[in-house]
PDB file of N, CA and C in Angstrom:
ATOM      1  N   UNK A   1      26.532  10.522  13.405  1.00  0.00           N
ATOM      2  CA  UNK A   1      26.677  10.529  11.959  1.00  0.00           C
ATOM      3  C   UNK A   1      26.933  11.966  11.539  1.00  0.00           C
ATOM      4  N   UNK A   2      27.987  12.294  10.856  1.00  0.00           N
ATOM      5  CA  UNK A   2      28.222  13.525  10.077  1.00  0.00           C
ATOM      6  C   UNK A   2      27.009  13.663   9.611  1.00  0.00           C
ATOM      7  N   UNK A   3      27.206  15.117   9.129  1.00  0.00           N
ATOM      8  CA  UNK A   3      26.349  15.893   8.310  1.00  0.00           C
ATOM      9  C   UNK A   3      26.333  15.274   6.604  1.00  0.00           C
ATOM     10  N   UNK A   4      27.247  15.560   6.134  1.00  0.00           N
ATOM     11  CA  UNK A   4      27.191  14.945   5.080  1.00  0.00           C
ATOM     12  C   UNK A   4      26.980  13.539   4.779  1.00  0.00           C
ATOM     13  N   UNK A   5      27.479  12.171   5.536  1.00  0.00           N
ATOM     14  CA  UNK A   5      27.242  11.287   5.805  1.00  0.00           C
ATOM     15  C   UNK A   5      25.656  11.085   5.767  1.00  0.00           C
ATOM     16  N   UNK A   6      24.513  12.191   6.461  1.00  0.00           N
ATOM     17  CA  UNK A   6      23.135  12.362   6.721  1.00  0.00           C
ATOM     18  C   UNK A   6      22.646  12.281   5.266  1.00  0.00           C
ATOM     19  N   UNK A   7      23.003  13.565   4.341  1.00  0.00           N
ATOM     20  CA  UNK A   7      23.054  13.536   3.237  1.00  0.00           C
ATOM     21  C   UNK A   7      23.032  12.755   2.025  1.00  0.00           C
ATOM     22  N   UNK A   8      24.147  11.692   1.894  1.00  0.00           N
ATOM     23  CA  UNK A   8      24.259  10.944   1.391  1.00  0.00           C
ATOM     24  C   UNK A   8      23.611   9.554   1.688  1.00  0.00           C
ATOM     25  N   UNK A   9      22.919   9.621   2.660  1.00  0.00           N
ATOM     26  CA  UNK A   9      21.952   8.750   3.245  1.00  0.00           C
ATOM     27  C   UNK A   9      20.574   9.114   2.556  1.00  0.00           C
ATOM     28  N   UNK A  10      20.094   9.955   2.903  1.00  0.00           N
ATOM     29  CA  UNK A  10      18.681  10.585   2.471  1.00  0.00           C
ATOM     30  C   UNK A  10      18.677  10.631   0.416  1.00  0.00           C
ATOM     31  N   UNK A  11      19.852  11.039   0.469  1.00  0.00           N
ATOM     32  CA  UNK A  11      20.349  10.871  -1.341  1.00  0.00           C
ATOM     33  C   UNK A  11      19.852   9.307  -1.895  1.00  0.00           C
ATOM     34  N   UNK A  12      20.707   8.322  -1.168  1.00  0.00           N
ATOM     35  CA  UNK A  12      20.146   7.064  -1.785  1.00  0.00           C
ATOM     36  C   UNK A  12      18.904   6.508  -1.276  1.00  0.00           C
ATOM     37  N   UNK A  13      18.322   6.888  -0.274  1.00  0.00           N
ATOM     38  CA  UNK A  13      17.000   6.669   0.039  1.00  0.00           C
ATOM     39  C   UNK A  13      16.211   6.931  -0.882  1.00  0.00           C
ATOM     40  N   UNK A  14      16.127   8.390  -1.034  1.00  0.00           N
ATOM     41  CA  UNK A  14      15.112   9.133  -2.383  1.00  0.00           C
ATOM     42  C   UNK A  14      15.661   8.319  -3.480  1.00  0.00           C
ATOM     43  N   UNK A  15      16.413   8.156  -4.037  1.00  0.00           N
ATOM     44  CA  UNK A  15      16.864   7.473  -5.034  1.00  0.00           C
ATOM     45  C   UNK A  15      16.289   5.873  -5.583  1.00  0.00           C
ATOM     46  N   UNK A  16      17.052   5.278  -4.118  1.00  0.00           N
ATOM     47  CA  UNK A  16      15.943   4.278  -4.383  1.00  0.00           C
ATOM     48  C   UNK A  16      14.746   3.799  -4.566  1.00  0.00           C
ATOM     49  N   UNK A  17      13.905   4.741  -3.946  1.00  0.00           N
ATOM     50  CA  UNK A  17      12.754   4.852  -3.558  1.00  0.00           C
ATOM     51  C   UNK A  17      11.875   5.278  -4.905  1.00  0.00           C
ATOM     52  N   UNK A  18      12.660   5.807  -5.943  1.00  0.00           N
ATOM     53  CA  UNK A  18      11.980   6.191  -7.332  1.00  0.00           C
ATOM     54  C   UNK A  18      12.539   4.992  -8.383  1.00  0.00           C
ATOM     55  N   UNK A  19      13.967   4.397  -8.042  1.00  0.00           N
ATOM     56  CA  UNK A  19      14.283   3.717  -8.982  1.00  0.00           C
ATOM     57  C   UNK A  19      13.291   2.457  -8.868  1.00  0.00           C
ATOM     58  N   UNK A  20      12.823   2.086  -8.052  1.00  0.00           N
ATOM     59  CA  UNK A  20      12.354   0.889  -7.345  1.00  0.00           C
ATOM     60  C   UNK A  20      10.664   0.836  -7.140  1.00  0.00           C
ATOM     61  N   UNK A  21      10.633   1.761  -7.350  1.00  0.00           N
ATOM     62  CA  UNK A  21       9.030   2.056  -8.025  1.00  0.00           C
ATOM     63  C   UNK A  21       8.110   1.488  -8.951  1.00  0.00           C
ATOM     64  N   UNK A  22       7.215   0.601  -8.278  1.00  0.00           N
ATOM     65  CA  UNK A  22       6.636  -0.169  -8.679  1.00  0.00           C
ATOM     66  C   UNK A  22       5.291   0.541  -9.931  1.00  0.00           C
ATOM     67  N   UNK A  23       5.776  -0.116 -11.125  1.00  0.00           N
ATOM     68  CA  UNK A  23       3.956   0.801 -11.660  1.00  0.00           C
ATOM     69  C   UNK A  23       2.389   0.319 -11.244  1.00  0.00           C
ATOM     70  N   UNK A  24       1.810   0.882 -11.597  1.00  0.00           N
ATOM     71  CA  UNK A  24       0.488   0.885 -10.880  1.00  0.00           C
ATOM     72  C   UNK A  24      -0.354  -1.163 -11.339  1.00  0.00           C
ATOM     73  N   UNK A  25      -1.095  -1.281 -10.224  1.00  0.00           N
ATOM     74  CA  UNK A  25      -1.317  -2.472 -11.070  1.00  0.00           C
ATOM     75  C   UNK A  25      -2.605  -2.445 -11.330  1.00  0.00           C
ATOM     76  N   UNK A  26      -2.302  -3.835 -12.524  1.00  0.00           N
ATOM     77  CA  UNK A  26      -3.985  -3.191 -13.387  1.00  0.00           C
ATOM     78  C   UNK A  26      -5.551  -3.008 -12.359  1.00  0.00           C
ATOM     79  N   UNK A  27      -6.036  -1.970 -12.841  1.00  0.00           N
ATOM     80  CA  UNK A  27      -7.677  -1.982 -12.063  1.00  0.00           C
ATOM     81  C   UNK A  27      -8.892  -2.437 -13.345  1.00  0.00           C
ATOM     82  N   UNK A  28     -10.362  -2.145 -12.829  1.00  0.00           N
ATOM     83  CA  UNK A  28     -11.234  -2.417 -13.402  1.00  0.00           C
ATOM     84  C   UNK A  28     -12.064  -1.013 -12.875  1.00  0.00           C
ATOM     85  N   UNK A  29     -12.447  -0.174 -13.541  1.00  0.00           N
ATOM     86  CA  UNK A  29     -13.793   0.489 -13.213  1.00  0.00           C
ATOM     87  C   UNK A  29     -14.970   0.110 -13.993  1.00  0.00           C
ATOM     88  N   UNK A  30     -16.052   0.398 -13.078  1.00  0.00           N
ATOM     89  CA  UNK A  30     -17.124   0.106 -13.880  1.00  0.00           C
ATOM     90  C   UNK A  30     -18.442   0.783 -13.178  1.00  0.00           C
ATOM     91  N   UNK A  31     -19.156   1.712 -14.305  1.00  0.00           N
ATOM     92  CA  UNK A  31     -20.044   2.186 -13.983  1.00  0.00           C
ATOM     93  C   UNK A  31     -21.471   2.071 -13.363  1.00  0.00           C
ATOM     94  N   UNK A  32     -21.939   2.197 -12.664  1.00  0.00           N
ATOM     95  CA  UNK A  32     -23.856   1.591 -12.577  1.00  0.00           C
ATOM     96  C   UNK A  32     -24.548   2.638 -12.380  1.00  0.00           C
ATOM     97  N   UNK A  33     -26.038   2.883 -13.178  1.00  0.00           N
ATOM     98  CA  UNK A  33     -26.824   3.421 -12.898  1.00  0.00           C
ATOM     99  C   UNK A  33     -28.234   2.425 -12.515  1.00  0.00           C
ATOM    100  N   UNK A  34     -28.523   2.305 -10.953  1.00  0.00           N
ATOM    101  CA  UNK A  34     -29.836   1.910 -10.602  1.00  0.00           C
ATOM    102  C   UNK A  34     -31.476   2.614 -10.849  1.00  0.00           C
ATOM    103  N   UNK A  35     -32.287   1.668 -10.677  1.00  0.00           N
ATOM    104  CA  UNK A  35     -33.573   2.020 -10.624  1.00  0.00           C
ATOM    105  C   UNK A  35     -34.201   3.108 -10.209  1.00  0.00           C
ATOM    106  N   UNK A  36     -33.231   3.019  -8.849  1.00  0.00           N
ATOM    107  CA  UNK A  36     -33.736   4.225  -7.913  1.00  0.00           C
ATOM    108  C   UNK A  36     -33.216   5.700  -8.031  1.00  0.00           C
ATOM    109  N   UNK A  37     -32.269   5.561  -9.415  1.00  0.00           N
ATOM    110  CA  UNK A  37     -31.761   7.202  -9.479  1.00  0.00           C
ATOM    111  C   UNK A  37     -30.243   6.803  -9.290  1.00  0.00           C
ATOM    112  N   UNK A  38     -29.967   5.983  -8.195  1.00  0.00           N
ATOM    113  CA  UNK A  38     -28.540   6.036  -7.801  1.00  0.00           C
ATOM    114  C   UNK A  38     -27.763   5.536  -8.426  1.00  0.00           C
ATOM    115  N   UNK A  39     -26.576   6.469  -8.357  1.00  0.00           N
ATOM    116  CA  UNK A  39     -25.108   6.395  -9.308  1.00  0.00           C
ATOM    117  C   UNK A  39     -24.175   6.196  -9.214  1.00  0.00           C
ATOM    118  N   UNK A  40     -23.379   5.024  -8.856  1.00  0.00           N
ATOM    119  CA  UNK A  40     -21.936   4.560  -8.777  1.00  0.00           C
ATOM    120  C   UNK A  40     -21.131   3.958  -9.491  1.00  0.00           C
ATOM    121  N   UNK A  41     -19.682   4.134  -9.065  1.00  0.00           N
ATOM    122  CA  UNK A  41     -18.656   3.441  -9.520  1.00  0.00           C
ATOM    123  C   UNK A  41     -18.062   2.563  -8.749  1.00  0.00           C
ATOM    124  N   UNK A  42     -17.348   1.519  -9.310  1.00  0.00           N
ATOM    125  CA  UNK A  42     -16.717   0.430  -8.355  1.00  0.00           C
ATOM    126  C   UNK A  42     -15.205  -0.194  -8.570  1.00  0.00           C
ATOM    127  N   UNK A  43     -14.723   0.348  -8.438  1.00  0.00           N
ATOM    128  CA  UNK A  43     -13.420  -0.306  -9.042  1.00  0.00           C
ATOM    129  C   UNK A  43     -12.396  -1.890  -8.558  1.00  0.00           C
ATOM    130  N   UNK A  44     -12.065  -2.297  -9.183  1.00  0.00           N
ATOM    131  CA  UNK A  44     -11.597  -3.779  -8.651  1.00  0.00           C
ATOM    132  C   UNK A  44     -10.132  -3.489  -8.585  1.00  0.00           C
ATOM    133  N   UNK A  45      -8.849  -3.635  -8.164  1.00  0.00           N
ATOM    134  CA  UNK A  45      -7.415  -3.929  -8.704  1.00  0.00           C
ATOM    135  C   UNK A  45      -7.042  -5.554  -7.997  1.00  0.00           C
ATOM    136  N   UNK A  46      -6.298  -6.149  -9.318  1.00  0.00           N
ATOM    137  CA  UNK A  46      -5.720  -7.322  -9.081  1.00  0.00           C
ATOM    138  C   UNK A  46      -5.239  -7.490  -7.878  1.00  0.00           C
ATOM    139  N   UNK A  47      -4.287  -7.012  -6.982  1.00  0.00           N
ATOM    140  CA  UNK A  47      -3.959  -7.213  -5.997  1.00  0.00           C
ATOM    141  C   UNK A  47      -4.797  -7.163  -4.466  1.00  0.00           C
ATOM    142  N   UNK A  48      -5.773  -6.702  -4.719  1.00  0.00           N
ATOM    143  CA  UNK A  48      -6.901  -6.593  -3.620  1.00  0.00           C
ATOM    144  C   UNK A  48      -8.629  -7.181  -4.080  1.00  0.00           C
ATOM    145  N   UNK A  49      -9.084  -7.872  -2.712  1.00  0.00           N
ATOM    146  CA  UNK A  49      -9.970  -8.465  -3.219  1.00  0.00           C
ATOM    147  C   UNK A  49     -11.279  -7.490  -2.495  1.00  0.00           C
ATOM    148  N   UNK A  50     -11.083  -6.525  -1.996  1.00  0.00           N
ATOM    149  CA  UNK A  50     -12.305  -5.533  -1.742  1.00  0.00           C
ATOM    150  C   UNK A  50     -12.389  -4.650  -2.622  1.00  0.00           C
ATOM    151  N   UNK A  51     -13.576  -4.582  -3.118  1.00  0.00           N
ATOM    152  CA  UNK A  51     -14.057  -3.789  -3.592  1.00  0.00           C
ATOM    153  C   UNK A  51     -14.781  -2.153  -3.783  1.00  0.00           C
ATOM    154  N   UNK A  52     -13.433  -1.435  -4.774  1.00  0.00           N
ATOM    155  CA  UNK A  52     -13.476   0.247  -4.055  1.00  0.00           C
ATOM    156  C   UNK A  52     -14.873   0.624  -4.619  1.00  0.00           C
ATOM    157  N   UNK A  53     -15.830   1.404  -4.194  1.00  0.00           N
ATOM    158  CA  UNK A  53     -16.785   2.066  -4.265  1.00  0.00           C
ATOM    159  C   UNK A  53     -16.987   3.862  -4.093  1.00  0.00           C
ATOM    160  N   UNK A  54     -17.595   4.262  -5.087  1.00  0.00           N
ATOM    161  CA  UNK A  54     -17.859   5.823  -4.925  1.00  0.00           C
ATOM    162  C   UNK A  54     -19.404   5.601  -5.264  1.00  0.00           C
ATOM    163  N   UNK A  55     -20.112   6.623  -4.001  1.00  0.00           N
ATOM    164  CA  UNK A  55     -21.405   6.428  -4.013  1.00  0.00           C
ATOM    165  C   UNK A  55     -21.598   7.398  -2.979  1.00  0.00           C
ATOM    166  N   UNK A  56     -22.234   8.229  -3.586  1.00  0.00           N
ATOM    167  CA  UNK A  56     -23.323   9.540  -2.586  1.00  0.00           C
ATOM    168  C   UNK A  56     -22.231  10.193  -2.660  1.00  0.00           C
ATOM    169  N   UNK A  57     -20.880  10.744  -3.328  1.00  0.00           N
ATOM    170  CA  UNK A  57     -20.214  11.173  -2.717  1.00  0.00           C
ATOM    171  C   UNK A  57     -18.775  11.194  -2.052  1.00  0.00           C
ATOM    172  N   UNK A  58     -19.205   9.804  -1.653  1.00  0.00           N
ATOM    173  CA  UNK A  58     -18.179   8.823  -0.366  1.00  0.00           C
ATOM    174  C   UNK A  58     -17.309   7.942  -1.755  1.00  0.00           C
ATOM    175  N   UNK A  59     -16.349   7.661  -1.039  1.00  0.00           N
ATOM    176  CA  UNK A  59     -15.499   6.579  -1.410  1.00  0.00           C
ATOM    177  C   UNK A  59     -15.075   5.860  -0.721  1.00  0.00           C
ATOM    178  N   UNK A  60     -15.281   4.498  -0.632  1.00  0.00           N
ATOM    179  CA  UNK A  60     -14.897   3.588   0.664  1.00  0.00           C
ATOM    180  C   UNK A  60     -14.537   2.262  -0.061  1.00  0.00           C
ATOM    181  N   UNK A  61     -13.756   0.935   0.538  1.00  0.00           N
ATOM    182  CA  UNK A  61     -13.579  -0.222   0.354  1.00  0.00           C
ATOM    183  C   UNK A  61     -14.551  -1.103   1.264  1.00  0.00           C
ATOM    184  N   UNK A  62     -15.115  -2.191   0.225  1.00  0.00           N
ATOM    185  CA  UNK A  62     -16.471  -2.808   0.639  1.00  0.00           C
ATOM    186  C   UNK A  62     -15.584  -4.149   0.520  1.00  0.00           C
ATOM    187  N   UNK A  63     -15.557  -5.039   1.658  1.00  0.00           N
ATOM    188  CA  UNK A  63     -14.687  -6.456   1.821  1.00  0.00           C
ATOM    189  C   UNK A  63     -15.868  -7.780   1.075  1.00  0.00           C
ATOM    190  N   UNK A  64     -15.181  -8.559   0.614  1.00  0.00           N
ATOM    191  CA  UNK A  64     -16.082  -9.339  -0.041  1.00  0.00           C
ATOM    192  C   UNK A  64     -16.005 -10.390   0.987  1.00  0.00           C
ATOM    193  N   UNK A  65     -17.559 -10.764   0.848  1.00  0.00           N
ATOM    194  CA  UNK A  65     -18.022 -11.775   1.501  1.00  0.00           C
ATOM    195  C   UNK A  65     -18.378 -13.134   0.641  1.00  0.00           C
ATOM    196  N   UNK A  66     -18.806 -13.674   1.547  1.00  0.00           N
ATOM    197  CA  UNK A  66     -18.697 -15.704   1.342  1.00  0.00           C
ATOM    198  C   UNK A  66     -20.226 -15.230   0.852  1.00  0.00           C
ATOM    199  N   UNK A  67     -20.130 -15.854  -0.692  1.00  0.00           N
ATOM    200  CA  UNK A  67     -21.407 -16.367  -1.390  1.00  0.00           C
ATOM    201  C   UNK A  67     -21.294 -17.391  -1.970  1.00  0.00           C
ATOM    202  N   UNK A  68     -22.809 -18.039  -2.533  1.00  0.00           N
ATOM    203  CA  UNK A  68     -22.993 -19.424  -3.100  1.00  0.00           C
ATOM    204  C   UNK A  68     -22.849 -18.954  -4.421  1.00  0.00           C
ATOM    205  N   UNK A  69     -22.849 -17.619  -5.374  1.00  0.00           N
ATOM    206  CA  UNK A  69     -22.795 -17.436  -6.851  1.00  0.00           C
ATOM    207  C   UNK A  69     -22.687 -16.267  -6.917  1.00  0.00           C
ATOM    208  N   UNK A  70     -21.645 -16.101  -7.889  1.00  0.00           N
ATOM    209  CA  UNK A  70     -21.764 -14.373  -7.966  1.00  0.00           C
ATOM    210  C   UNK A  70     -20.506 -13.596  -7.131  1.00  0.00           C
ATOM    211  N   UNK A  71     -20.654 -12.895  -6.998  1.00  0.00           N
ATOM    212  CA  UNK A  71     -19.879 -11.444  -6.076  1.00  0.00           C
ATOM    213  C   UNK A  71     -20.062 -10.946  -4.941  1.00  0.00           C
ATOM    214  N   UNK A  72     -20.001 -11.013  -3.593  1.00  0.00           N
ATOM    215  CA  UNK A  72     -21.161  -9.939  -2.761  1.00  0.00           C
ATOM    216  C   UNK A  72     -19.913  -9.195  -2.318  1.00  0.00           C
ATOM    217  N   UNK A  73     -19.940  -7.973  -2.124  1.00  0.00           N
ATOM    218  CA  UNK A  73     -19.484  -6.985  -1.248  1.00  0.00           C
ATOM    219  C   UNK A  73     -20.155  -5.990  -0.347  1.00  0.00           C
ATOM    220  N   UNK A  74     -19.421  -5.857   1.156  1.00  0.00           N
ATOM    221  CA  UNK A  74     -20.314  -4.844   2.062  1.00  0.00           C
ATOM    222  C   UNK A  74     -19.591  -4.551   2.906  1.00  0.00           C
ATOM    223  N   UNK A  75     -19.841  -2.999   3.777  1.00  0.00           N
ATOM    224  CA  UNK A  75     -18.819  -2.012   4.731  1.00  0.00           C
ATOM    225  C   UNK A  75     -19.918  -1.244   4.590  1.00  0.00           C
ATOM    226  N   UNK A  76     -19.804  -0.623   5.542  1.00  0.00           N
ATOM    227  CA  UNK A  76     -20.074   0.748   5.956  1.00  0.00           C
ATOM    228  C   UNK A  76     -21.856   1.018   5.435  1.00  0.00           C
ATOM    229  N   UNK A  77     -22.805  -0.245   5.769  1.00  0.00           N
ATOM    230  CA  UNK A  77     -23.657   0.062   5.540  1.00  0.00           C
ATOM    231  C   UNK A  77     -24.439  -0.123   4.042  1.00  0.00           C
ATOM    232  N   UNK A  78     -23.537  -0.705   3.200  1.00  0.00           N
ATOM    233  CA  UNK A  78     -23.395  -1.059   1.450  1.00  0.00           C
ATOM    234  C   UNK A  78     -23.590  -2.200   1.261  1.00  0.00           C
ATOM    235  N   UNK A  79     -24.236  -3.157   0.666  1.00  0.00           N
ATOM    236  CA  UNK A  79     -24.193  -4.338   0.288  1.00  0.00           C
ATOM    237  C   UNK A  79     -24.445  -4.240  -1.513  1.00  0.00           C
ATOM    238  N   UNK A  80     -23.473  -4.571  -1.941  1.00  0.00           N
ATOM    239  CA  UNK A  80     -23.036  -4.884  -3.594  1.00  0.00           C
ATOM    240  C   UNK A  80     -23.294  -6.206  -3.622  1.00  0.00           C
ATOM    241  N   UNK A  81     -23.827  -6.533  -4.562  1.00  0.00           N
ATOM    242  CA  UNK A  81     -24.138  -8.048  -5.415  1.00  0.00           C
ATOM    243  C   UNK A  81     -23.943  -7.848  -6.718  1.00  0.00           C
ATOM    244  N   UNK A  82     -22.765  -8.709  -7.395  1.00  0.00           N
ATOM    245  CA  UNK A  82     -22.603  -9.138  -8.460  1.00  0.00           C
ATOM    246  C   UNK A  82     -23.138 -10.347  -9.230  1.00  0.00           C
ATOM    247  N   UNK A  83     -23.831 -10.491  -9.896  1.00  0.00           N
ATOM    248  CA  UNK A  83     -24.046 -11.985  -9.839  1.00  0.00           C
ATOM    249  C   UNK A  83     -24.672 -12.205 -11.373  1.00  0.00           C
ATOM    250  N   UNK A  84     -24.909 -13.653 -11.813  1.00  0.00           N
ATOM    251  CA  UNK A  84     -25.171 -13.851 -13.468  1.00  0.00           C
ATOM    252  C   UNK A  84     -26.719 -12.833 -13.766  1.00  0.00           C
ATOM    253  N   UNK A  85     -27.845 -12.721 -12.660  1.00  0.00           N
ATOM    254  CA  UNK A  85     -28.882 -12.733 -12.698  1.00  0.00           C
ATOM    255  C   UNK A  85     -28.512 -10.796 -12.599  1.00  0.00           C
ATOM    256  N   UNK A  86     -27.667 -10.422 -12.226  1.00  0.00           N
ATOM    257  CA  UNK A  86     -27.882  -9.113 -12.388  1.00  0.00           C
ATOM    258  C   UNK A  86     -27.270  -8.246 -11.066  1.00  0.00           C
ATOM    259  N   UNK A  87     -26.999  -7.123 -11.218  1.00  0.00           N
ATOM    260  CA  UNK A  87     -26.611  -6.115 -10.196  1.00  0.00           C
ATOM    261  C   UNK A  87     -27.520  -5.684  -9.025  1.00  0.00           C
ATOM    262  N   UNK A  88     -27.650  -5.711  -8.100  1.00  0.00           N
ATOM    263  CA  UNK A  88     -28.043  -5.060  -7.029  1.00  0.00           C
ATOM    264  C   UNK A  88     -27.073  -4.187  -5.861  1.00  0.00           C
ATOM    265  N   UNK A  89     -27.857  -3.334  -5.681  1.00  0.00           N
ATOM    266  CA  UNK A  89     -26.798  -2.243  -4.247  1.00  0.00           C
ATOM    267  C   UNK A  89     -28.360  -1.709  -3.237  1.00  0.00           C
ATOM    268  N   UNK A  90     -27.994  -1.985  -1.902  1.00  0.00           N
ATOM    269  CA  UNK A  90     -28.663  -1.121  -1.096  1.00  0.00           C
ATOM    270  C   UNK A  90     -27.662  -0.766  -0.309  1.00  0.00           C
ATOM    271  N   UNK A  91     -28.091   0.758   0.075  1.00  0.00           N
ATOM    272  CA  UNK A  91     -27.319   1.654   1.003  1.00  0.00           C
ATOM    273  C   UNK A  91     -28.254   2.091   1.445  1.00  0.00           C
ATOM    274  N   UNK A  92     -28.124   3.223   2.876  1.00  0.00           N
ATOM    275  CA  UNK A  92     -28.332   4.030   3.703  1.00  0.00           C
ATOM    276  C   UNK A  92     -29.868   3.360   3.870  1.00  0.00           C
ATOM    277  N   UNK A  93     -29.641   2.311   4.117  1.00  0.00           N
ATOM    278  CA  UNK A  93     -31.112   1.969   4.582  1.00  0.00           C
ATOM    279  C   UNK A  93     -32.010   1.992   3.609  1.00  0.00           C
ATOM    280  N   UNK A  94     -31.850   2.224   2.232  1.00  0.00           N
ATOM    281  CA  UNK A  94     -32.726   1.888   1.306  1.00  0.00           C
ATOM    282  C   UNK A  94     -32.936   0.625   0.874  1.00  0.00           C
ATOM    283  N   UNK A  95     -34.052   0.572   0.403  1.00  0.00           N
ATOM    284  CA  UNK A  95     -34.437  -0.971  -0.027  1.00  0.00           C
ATOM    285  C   UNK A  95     -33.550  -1.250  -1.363  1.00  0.00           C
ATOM    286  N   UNK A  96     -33.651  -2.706  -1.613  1.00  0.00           N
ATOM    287  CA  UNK A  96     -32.269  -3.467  -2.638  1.00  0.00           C
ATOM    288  C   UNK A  96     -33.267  -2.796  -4.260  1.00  0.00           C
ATOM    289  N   UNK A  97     -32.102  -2.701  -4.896  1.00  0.00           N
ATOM    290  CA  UNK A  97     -32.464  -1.771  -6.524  1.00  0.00           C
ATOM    291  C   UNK A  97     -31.504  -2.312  -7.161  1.00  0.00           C
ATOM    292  N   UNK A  98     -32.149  -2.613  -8.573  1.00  0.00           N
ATOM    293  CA  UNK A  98     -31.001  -3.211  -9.583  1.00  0.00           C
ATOM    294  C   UNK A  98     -30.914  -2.042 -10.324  1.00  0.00           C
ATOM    295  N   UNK A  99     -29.633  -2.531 -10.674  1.00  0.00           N
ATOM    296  CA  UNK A  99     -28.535  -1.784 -11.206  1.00  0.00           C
ATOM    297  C   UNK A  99     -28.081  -2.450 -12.559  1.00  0.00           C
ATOM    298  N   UNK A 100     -27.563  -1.518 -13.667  1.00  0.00           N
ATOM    299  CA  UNK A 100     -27.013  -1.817 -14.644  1.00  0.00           C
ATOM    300  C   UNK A 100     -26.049  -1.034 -15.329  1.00  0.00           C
ATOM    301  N   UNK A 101     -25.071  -2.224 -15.195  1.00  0.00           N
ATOM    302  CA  UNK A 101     -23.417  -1.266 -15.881  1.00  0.00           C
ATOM    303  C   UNK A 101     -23.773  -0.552 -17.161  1.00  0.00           C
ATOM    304  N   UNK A 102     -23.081   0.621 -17.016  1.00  0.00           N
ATOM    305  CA  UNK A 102     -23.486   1.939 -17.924  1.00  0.00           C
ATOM    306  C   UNK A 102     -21.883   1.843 -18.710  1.00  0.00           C
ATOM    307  N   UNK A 103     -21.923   1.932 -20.149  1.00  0.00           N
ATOM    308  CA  UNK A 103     -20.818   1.836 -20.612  1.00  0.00           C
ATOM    309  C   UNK A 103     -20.129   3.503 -21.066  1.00  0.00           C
ATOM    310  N   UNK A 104     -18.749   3.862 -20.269  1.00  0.00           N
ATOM    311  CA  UNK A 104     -18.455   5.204 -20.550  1.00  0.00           C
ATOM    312  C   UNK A 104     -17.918   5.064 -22.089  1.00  0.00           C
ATOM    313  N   UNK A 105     -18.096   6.302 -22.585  1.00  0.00           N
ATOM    314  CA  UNK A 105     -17.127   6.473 -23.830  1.00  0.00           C
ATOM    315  C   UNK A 105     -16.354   7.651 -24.220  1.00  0.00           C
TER     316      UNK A 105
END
């Protein structure tokens, strides 16, 4: 392939690659402050069904698991519960603490 030929390759690549650019799809954040002091965020987006987490620090995706009511998510040592009766999170080996969404403004 010519040089320029290279060029005009990489030209409509980049090109396309911005025209064709998908916008972001919608998320959910949502705040919690637990019992025990501890402070996270969790974010949801439509297209994925794990659930992103920032906590201690860390940011990780927590895969949702098979429950009878409610929400559960867990990875890396995290177990999230969503559920009508209320929020719970244990990590790093701490015992389970409810939690309640904190509204930002």
């Amino acid at each position: 392939m010519g040089r320029h030929k290279a060029i005009l390759l990489a030209a409509v690549v980049l090109a396309g690659g911005t025209l064709c650019a998908r916008p972001a799809a919608a998320q959910t954040f949502q705040n919690y402050r637990c019992a025990d002091g501890t402070n996270f965020i969790v974010a949801f987006y439509d297209y994925d069904k794990r659930a992103f987490v920032q906590i201690d620090g860390t940011s990780l995706p927590l895969k949702k698991r098979v429950t009878l009511s409610g929400a559960r998510y867990s990875g890396a040592g995290i177990t999230l519960k969503i559920g009508k009766s209320g929020t719970t999170v244990q990590h790093l080996k701490r015992p389970v603490t409810a939690c309640e969404q904190v509204q930002r403004s």
